[in-house]
C-alpha atoms as a PDB file:
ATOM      1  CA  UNK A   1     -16.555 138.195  66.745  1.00  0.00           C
ATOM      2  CA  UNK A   2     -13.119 138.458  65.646  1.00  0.00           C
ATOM      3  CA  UNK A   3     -10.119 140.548  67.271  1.00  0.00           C
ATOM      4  CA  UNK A   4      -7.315 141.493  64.966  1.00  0.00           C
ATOM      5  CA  UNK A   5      -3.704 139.803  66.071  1.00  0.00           C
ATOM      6  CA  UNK A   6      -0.590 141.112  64.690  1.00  0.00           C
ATOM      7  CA  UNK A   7      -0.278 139.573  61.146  1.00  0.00           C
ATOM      8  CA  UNK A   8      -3.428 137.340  61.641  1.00  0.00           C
ATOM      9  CA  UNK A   9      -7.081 136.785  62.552  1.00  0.00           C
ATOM     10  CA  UNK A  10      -7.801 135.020  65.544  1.00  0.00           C
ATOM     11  CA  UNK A  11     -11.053 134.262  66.918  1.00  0.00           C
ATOM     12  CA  UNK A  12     -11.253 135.264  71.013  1.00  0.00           C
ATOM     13  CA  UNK A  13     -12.187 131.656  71.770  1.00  0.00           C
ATOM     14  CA  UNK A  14      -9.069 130.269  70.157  1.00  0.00           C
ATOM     15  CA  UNK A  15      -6.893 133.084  71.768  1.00  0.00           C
ATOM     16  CA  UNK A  16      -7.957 131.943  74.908  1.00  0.00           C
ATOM     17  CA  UNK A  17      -7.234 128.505  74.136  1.00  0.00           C
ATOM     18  CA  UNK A  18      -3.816 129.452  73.134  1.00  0.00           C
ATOM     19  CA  UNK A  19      -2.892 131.077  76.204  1.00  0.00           C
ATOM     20  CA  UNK A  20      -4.244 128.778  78.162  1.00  0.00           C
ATOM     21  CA  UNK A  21      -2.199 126.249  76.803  1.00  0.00           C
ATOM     22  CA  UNK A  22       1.213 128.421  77.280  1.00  0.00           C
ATOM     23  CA  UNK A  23       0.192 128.976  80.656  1.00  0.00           C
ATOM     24  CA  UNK A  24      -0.319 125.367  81.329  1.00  0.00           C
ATOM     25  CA  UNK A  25       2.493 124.021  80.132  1.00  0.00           C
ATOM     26  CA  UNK A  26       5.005 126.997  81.324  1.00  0.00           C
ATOM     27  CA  UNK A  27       3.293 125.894  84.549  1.00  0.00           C
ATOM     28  CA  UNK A  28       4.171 121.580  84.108  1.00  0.00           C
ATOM     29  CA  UNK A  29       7.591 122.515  83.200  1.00  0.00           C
ATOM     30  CA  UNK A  30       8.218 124.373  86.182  1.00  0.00           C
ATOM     31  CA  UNK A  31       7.667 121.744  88.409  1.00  0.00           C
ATOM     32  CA  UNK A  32       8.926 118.966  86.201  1.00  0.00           C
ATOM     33  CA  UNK A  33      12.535 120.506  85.638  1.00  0.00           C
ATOM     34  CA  UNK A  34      15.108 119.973  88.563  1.00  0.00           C
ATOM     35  CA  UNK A  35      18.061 121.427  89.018  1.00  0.00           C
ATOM     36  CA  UNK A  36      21.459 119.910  87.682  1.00  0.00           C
ATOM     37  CA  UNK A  37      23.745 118.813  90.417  1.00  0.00           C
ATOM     38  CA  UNK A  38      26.835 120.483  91.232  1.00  0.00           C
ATOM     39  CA  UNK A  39      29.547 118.741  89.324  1.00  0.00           C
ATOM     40  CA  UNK A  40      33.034 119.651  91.000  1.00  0.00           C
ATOM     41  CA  UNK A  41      34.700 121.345  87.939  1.00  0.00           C
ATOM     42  CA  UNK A  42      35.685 125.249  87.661  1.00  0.00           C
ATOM     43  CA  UNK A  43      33.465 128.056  89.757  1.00  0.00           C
ATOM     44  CA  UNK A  44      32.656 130.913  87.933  1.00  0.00           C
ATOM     45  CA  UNK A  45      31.404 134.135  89.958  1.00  0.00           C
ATOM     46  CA  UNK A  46      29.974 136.698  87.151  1.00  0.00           C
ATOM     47  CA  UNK A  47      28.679 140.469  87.559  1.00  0.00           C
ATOM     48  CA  UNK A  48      26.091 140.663  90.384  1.00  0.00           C
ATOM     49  CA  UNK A  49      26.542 136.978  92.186  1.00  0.00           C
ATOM     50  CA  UNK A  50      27.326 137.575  96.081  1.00  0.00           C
ATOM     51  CA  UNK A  51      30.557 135.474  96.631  1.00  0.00           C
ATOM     52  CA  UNK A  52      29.724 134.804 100.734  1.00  0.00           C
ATOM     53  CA  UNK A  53      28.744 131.315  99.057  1.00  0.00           C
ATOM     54  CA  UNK A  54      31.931 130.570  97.093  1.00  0.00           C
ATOM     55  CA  UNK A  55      34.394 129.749  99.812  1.00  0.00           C
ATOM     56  CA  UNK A  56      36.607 127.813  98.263  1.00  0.00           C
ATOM     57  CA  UNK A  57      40.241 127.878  99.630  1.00  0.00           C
ATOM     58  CA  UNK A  58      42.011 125.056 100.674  1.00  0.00           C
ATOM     59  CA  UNK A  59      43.302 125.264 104.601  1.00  0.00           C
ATOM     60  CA  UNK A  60      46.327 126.721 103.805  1.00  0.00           C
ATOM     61  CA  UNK A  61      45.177 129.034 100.778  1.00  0.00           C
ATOM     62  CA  UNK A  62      42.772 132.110  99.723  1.00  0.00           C
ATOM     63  CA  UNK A  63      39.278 132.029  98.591  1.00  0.00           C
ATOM     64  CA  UNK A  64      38.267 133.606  95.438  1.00  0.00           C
ATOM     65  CA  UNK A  65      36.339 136.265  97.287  1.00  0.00           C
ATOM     66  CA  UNK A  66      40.309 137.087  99.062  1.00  0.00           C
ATOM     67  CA  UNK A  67      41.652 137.003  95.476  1.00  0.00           C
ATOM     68  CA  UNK A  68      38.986 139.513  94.272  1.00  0.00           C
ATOM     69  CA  UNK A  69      39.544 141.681  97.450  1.00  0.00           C
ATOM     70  CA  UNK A  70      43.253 141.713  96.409  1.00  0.00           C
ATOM     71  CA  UNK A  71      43.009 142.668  92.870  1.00  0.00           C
ATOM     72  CA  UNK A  72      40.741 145.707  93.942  1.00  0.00           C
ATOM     73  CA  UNK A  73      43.225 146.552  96.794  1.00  0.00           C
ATOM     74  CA  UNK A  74      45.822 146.396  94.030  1.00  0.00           C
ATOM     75  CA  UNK A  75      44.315 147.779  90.935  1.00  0.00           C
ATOM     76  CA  UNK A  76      41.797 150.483  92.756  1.00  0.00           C
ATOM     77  CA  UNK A  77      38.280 151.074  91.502  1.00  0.00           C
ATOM     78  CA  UNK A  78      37.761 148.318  89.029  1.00  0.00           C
ATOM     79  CA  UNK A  79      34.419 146.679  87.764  1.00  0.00           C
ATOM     80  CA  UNK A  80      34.736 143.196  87.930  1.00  0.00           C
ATOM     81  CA  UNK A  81      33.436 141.324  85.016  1.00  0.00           C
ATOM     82  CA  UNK A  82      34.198 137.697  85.929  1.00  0.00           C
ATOM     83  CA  UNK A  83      35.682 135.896  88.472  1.00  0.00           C
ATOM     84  CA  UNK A  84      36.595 131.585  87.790  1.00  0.00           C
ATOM     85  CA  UNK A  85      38.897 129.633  89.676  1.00  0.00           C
ATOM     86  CA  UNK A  86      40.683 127.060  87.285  1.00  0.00           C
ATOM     87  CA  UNK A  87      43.412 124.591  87.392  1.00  0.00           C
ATOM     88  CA  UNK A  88      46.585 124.002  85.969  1.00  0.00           C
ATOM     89  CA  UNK A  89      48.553 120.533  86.739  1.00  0.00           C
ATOM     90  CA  UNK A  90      47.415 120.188  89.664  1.00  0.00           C
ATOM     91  CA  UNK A  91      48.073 123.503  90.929  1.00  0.00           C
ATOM     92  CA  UNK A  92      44.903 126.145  91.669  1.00  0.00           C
ATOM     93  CA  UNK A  93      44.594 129.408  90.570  1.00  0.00           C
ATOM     94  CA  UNK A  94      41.947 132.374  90.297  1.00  0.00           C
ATOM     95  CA  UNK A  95      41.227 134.066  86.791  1.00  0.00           C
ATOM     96  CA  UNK A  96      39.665 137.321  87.523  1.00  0.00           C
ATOM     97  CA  UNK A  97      38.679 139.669  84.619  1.00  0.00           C
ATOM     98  CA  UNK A  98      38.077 143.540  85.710  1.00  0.00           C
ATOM     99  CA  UNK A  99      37.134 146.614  83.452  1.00  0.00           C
ATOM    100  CA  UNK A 100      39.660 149.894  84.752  1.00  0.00           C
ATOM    101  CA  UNK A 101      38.932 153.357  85.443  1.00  0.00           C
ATOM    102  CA  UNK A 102      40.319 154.025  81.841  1.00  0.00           C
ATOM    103  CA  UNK A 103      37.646 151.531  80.254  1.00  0.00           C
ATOM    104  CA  UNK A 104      40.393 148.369  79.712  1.00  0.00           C
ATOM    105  CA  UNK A 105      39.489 145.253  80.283  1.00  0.00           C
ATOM    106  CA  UNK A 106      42.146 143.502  81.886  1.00  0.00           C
ATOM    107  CA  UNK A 107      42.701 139.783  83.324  1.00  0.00           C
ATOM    108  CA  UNK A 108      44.913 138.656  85.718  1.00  0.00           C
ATOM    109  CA  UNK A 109      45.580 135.569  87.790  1.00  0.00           C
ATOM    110  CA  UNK A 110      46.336 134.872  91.487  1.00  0.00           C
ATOM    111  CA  UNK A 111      47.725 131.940  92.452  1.00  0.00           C
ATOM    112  CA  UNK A 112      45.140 130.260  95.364  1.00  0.00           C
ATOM    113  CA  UNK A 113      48.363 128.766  97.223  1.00  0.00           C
ATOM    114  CA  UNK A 114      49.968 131.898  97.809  1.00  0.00           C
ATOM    115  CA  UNK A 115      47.840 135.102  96.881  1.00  0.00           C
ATOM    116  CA  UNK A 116      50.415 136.435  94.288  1.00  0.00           C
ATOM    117  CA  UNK A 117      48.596 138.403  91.829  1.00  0.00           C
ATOM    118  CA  UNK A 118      50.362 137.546  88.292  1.00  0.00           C
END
């Protein structure tokens, strides 16, 4: 008996077979891939991640989560579209990237010493 496939002819047996086979081996690669390990280099909070996890200030400096908290305090309601702490010589700051009320997309910085939004 044959069952008509998009474009082909397939034979149920050897659909089975097929699927079988995806399944199987979507199965061995989820338990044979591992996470990569956290490197140290730039954190990058996008649409949707919960930033309770991404403490990262220094003693005597803000996290990004307080950087993102400012530029809403400042700026109002704003959708924000990406959140990254980077580095510049040595000296930390947050780029956070926000759509407006008016439908701009706007980026600023804040420095992580101080808090000053720039």
């Amino acid at each position: 008996m044959k069952l008509r496939c998009p474009g082909t002819w397939m034979t149920i047996l050897s659909m089975s077979r097929f699927h079988f086979t995806v399944a199987a081996a979507a199965v061995l690669l989820l338990f044979t891939v591992q996470a990569p390990a956290a490197s140290p280099g730039p954190t990058t909070l996008l649409v949707g991640m919960t930033t309770q996890s991404l403490r990262l200030a220094e003693n005597d400096g803000i996290s990004l989560d307080q950087a993102v908290n400012k530029v809403r305090q400042r700026y109002g309601d704003i959708t924000i579209l990406k959140a990254e702490s980077r580095g510049n010589n040595g000296k930390k700051f947050y780029r956070i990237k926000f759509l407006t009320d008016g439908g701009r997309v706007r980026t600023v910085k804040v420095d992580a010493q101080s808090g000053k939004i720039r």
